[in-house]
Protein backbone atom coordinates (compact mmCIF):
# COMPACT_ATOMS: atom_id res chain seq x y z
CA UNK A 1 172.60 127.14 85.74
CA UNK A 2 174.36 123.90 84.28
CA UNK A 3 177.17 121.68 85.75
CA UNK A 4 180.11 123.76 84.54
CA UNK A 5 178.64 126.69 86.21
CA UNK A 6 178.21 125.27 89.30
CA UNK A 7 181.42 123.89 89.42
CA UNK A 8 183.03 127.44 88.56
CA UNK A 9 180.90 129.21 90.86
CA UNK A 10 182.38 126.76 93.82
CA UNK A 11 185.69 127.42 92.74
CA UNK A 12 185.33 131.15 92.25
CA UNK A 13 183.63 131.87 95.63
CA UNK A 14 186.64 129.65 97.42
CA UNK A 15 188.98 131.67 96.07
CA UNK A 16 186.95 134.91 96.76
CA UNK A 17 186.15 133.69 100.31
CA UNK A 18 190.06 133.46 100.96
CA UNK A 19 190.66 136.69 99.91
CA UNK A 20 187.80 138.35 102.26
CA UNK A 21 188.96 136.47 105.13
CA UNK A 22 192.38 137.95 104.31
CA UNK A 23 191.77 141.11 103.74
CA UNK A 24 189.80 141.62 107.24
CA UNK A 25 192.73 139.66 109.03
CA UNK A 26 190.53 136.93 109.80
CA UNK A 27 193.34 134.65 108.63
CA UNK A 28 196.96 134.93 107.38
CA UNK A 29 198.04 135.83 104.23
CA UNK A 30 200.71 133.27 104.46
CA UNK A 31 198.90 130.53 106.08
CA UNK A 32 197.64 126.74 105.58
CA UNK A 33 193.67 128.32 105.39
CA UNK A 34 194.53 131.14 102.61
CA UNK A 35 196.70 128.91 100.61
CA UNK A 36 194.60 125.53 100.45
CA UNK A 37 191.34 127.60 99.58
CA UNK A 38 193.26 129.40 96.87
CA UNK A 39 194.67 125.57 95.37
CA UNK A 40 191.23 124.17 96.06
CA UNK A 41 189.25 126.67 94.26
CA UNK A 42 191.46 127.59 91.84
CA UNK A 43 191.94 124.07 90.81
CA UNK A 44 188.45 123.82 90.69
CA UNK A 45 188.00 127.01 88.61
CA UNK A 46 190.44 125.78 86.01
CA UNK A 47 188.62 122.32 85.93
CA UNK A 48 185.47 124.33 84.91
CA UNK A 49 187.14 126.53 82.67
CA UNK A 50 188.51 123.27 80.82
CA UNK A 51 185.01 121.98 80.44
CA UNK A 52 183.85 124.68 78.56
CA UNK A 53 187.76 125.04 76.94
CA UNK A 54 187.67 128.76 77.92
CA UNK A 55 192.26 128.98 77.31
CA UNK A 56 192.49 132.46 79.02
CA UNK A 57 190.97 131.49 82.60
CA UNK A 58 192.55 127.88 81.73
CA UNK A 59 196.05 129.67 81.81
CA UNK A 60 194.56 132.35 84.57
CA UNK A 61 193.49 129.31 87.72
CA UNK A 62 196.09 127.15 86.31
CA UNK A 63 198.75 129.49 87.24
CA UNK A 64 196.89 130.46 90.42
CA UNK A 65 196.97 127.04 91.76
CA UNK A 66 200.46 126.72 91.19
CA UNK A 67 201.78 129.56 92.40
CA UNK A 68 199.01 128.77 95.55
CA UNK A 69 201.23 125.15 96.07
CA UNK A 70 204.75 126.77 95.58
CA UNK A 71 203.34 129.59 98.33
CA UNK A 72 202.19 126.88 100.84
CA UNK A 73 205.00 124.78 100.31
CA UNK A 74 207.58 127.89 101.59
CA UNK A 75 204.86 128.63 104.35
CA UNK A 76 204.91 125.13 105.34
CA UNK A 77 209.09 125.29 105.48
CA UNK A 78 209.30 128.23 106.74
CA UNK A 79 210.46 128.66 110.50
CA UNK A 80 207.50 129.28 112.78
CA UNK A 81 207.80 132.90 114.98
């Protein structure tokens, strides 16, 4: 296993790690936690992506993060219940 797949593998299992912890309500689906382990590892996955210039999971995690910031942004603006 090299650098870039290490770095990948980080980014890959944040974003996977988010999505179990989701999926058994262990957190929210609109919350700080889910969104800053999507941006984190999805940022992260499109850095490793770049290093081996791999354009359809470039576009993919790039994407991801951003629509991961736009979602925590109207979380974090949003009125609390």
């Amino acid at each position: 296993m090299n650098v870039n797949d290490i770095i990948g593998t980080i980014g890959v299992g944040m974003v996977l790690v988010a999505y179990f912890l989701n999926i058994f309500y262990l957190i929210r689906k609109d919350g700080i936690l889910f969104y800053s382990l999507n941006i984190i590892g999805g940022a992260i996955s499109c850095y490793a992506s770049i290093l081996i210039m791999f354009w359809p999971f470039i576009i993919l995690e790039g994407i991801w993060t951003i629509v991961s910031i736009a979602g925590l942004i109207k979380s974090i603006k949003k009125p609390q219940d």
